[in-house]
Structures are given as structure tokens and as C-alpha cells.
Protein backbone atom coordinates (compact mmCIF):
# COMPACT_ATOMS: atom_id res chain seq x y z
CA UNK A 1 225.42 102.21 -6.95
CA UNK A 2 223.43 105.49 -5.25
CA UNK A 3 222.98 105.38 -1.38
CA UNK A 4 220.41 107.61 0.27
CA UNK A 5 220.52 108.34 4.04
CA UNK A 6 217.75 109.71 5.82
CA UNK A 7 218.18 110.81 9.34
CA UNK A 8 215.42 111.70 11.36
CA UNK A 9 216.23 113.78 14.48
CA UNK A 10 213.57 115.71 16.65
CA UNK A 11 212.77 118.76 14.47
CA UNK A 12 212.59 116.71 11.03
CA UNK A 13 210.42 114.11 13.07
CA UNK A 14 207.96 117.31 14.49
CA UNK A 15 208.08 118.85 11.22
CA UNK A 16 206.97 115.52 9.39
CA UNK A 17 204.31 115.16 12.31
CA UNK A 18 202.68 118.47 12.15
CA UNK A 19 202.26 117.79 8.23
CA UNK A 20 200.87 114.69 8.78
CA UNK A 21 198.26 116.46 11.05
CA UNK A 22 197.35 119.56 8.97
CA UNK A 23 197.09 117.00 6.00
CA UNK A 24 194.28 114.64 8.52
CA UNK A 25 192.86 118.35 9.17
CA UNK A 26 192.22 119.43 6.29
CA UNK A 27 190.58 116.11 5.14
CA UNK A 28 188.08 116.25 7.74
CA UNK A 29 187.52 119.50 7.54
CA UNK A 30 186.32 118.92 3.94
CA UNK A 31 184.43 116.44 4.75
CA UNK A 32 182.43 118.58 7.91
CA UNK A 33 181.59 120.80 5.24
CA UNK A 34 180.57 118.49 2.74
CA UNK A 35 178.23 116.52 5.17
CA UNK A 36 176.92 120.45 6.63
CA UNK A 37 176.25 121.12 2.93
CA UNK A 38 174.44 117.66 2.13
CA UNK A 39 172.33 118.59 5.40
CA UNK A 40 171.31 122.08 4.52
CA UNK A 41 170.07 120.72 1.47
CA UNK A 42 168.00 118.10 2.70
CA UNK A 43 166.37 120.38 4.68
CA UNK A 44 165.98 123.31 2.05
CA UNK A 45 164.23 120.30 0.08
CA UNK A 46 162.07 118.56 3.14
CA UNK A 47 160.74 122.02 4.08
CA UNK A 48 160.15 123.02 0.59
CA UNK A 49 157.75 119.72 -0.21
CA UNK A 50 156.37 119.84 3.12
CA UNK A 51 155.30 123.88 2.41
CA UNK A 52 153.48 122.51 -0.57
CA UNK A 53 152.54 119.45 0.85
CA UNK A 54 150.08 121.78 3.34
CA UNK A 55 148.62 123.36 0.24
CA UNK A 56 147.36 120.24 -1.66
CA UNK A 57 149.83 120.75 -4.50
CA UNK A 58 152.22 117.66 -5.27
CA UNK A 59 155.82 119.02 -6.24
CA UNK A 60 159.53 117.72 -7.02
CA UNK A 61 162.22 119.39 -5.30
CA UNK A 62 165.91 119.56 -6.14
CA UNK A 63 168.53 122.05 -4.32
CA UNK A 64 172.08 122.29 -5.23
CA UNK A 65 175.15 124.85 -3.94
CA UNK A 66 176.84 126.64 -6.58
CA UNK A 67 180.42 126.17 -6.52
CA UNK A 68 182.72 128.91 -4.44
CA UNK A 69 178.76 130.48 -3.69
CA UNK A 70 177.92 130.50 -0.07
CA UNK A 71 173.85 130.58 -1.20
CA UNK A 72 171.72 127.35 -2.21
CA UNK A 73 169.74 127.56 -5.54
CA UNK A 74 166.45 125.45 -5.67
CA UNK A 75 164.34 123.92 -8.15
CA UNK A 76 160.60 123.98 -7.92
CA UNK A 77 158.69 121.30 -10.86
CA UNK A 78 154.88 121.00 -10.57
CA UNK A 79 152.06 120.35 -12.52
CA UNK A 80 150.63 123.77 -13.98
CA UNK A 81 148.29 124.91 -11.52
CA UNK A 82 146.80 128.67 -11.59
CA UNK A 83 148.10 129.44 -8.50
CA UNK A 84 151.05 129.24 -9.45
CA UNK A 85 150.89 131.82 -12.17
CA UNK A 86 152.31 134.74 -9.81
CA UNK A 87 155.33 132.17 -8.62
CA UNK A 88 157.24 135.51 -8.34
CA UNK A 89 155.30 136.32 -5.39
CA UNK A 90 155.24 133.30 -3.90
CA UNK A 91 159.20 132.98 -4.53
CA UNK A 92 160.07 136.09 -2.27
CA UNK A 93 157.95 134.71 0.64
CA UNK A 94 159.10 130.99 0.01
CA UNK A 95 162.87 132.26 0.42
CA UNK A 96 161.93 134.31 3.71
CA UNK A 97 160.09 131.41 5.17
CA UNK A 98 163.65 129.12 3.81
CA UNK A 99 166.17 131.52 5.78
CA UNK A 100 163.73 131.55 8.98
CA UNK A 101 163.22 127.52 9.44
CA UNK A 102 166.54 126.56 8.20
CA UNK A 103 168.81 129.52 8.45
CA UNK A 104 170.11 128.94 4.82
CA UNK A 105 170.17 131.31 2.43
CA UNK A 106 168.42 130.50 -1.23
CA UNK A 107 169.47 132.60 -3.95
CA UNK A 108 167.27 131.63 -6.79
CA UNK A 109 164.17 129.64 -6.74
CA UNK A 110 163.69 128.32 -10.26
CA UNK A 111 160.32 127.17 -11.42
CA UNK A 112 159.58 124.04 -14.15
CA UNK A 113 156.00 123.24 -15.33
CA UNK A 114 156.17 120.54 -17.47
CA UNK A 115 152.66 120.36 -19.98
CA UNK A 116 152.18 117.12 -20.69
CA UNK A 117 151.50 115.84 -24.83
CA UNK A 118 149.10 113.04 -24.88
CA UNK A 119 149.88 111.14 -28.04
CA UNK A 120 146.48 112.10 -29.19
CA UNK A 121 147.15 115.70 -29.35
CA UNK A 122 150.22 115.07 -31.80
CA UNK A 123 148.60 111.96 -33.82
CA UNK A 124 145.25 114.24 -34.47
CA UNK A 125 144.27 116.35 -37.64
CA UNK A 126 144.16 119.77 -37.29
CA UNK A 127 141.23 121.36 -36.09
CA UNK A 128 139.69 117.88 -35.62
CA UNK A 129 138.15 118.84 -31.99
CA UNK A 130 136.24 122.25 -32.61
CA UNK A 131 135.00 121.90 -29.33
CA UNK A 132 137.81 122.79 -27.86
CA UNK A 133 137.05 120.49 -25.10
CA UNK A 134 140.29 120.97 -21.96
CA UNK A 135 140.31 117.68 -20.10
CA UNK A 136 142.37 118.94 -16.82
CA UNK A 137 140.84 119.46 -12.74
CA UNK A 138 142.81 122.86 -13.08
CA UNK A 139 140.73 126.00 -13.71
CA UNK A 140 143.89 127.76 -15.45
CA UNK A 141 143.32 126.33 -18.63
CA UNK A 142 139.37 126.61 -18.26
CA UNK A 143 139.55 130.25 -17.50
CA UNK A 144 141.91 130.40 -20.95
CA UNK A 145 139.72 128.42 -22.94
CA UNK A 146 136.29 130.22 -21.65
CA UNK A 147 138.58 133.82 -22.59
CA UNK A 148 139.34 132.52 -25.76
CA UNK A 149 136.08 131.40 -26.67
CA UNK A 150 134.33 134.53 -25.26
CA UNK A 151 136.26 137.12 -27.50
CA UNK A 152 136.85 135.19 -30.51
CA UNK A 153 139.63 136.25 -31.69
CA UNK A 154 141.42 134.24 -29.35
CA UNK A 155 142.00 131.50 -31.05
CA UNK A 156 145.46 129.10 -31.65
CA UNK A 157 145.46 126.65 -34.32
CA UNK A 158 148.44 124.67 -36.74
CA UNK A 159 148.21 126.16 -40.08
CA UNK A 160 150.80 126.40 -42.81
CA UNK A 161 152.50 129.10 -44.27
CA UNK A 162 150.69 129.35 -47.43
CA UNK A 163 147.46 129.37 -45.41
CA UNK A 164 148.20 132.36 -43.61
CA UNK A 165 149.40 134.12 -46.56
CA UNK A 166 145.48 133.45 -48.07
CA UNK A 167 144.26 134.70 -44.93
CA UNK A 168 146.02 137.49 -45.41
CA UNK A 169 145.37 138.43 -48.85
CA UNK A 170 141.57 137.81 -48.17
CA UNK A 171 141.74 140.26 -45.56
CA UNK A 172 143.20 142.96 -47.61
């Protein structure tokens, strides 16, 4: 048989008490930051889409803190638009304008331009549209395709390795 006592006088009883509140503390403390952290993102994000949103572009916005990292990284997707080519410049401005409407700090502005494959594209011969016809409302590719078109030499196609090697040798 094993008998435990426990007696609690005044200092064990303040002791056990001021545990018990540094423990409550530091809970809510976490959780102040966590809910500062979830709000600083929200509005990195909201400000982000609405800075685009007065431009006429349509873009996805996703912000995360790094882990022990006091600054916010962000992720920018969009369709491929030309003025977007320079994002670099835009980036440095965009982070300024960030720090000055929310007072957060973004580190890294990372940039995602998805091209989209329409099955036709992949299901197609080679060099079955000679036209080169680009159905998209964004000049970008235009300006690409007029470039390309213009110099003639320019010019991107699927070919296999033992076609190139002919080219080659009928070049020489």
C-alpha cells in the first residue's frame, strides 16, 4: 500500500496560482498574435486585389508569414497580360504602397501566370495552323506573333530530333 500526502499551504498554493496564470497568459497571448497575423494578411490580400481591381486586371491573391520571419510573402496569379511583363517594377512600388496602407512589411512578391492549353493545341498535327492565328484580347502575344512573323526567323515549331539533324546537314 503507497500513501501520498499533499499539503498545500500559502506559498505552494501562490506558486501553483501564478503557474496557472502564466500558463492562461501565454495561451492568449498566442492566440493575439495568431488572430493579428490572420488580420495583416487579410488586409495584405484585400488591398492587393483591390490595387488591381482599379486597373481592370482580375487577379488571385494568397499571403502567408514565414515561420520565425517577422515579414509577409505574397503571391500574385494572373492571366498573362503585357503589362505585366516588367512585374519587377511594379513589385518595388506594390510593396511601398503595402507598408504605407497597412503598415506590414512584404518581403517577396512572387508572380504566377498560368498559359492556358486548349485541348486543341495538344490534339493538333504539327504545323497544322500556318496561319499562326493567336486567339487572346491581350496584345502581348500579338506583338510576339507580328515580331515573329516580321523577321522570319522567328519561328517555334515541334519537330523531332532526326528532323533537325536534316536541317542541319542541309545547311552545311
Amino acid at each position: 500500500m503507497f500513501t501520498l500526502t499533499i499539503s498545500l499551504d500559502s506559498t505552494a498554493l501562490h506558486i501553483v496560482a501564478l503557474d496557472m496564470l502564466a500558463l492562461l497568459s501565454y495561451i492568449l497571448y498566442l492566440n493575439y498574435r495568431k488572430r493579428k497575423i490572420e488580420k495583416s494578411i487579410n488586409h495584405i490580400t484585400d488591398f492587393i486585389t483591390e490595387y488591381f481591381m482599379h486597373t481592370g486586371a482580375e487577379v488571385q491573391v494568397s499571403c502567408f508569414k514565414l515561420e520565425g520571419d517577422k515579414h509577409f510573402v505574397t503571391l500574385i496569379q494572373s492571366k498573362p497580360l503585357k503589362r505585366f511583363r516588367f512585374s519587377n517594377i511594379l513589385e518595388s512600388s506594390l510593396i511601398t504602397h503595402i507598408y504605407k496602407k497597412t503598415g506590414n512589411v512584404v518581403e517577396k512578391i512572387y508572380w504566377r501566370f498560368p498559359v492556358e492549353i486548349r485541348d486543341e493545341a495538344i490534339v493538333t498535327e504539327p504545323h497544322a495552323n500556318p496561319q499562326g492565328v493567336v486567339d487572346n484580347d491581350d496584345m502581348y502575344f500579338v506583338d510576339v506573333q507580328a515580331a515573329a512573323e516580321a523577321n522570319g526567323a522567328y519561328k517555334v515549331s515541334e519537330a523531332s530530333w532526326d528532323e533537325f539533324k536534316d536541317q542541319k546537314q542541309q545547311a552545311q
